[in-house]
Protein backbone atom coordinates (compact mmCIF):
# COMPACT_ATOMS: atom_id res chain seq x y z
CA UNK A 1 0.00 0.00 0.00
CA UNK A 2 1.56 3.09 -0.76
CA UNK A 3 1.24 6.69 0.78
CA UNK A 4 -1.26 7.35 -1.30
CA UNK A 5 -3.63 4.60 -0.50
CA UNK A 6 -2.54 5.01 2.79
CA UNK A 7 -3.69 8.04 3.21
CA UNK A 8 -7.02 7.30 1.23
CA UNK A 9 -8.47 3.91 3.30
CA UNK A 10 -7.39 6.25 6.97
CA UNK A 11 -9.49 8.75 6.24
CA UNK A 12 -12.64 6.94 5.67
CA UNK A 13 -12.20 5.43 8.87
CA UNK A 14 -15.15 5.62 11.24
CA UNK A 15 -14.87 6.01 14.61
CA UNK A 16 -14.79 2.57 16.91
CA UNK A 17 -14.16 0.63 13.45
CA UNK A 18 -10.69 -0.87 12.18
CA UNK A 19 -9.26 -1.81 8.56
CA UNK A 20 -6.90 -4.27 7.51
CA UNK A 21 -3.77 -2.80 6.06
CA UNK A 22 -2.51 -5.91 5.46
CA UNK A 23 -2.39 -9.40 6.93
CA UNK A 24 -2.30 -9.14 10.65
CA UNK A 25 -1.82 -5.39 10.40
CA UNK A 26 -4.62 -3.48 10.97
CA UNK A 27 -5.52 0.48 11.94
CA UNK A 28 -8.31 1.66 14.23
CA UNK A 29 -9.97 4.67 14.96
CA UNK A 30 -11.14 5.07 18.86
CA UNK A 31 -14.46 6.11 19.91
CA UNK A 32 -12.59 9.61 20.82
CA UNK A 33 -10.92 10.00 17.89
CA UNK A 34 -7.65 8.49 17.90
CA UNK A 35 -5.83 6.41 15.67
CA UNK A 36 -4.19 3.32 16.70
CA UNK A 37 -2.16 0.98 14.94
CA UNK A 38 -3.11 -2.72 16.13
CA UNK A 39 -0.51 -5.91 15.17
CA UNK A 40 -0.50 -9.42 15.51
CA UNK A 41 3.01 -10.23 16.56
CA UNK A 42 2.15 -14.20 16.48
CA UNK A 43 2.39 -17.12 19.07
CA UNK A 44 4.16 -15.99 22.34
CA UNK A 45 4.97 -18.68 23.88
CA UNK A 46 5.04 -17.48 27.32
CA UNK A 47 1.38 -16.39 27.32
CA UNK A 48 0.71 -19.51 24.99
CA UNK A 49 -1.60 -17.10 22.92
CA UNK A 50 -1.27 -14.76 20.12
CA UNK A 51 0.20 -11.20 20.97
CA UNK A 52 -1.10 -8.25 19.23
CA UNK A 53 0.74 -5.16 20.05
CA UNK A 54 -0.81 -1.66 19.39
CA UNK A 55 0.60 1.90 19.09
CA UNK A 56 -1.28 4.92 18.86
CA UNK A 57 -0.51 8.21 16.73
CA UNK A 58 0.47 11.24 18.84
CA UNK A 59 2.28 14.83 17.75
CA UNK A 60 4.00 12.88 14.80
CA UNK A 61 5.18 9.71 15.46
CA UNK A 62 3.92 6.08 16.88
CA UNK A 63 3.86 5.51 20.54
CA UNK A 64 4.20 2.43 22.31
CA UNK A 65 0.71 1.23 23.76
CA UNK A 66 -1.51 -1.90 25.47
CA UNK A 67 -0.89 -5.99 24.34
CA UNK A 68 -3.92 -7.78 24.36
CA UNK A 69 -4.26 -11.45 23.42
CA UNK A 70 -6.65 -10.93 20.50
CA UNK A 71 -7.20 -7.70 18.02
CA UNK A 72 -10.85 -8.13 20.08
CA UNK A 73 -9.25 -7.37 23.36
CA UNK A 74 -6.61 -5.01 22.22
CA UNK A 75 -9.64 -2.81 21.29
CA UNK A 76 -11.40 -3.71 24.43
CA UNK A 77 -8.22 -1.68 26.07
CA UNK A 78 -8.29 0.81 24.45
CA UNK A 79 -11.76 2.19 24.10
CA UNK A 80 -11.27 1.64 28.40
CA UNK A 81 -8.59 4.75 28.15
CA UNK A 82 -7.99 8.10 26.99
CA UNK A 83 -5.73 8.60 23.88
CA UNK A 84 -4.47 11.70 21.67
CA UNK A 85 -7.13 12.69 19.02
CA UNK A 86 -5.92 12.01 15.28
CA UNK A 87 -5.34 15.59 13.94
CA UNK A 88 -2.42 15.24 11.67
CA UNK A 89 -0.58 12.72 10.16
CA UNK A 90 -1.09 10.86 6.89
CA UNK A 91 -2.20 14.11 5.03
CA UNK A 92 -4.43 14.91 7.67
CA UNK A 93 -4.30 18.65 8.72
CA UNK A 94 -6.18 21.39 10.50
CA UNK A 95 -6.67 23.01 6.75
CA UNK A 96 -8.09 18.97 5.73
CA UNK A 97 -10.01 18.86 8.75
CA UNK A 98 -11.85 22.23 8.24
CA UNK A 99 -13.20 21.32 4.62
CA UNK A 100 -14.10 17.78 5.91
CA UNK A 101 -16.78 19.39 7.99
């Protein structure tokens, strides 16, 4: 996917739904407003369950987050706390923002 399409499928996100990027990749919009990046890291064996790892988008950059044991629960976590709101980023500007409305 390039920047392009990128930029395309994140901003017809809806909040408290996700899209599949790619296999085990997938992005999420919170029910504030935030975008999160969720990813299935695979088996850990210590847990003896999948690990999903999630980051969330803040002033310009990824920032470490929650592990759940399913994208499900990952979610579950996050929609529990209060994240950044998605205001820039991936084309997405104050100017973009004002003719979205």
């Amino acid at each position: 996917m390039n920047d392009e399409q990128l930029d395309y499928a994140l901003h017809r996100l809806k909040e408290g739904k996700s899209r599949c990027l790619k296999a085990g990749n997938w992005a999420y919009l919170d029910l504030n407003g935030g975008l999160h990046k969720i990813v299935n890291e695979g088996y850990y064996s210590q847990w003896k369950c999948d690990m999903w790892v999630h980051s969330y988008w803040h002033k310009g950059s990824w920032c470490a987050g929650v592990i759940g044991y399913s994208k499900s629960a990952c979610i579950s976590k996050i929609n529990k706390e209060s994240w950044p709101i998605w205001v820039e980023g991936f084309g997405k500007t104050a100017a973009w923002l004002e003719g979205a409305e």
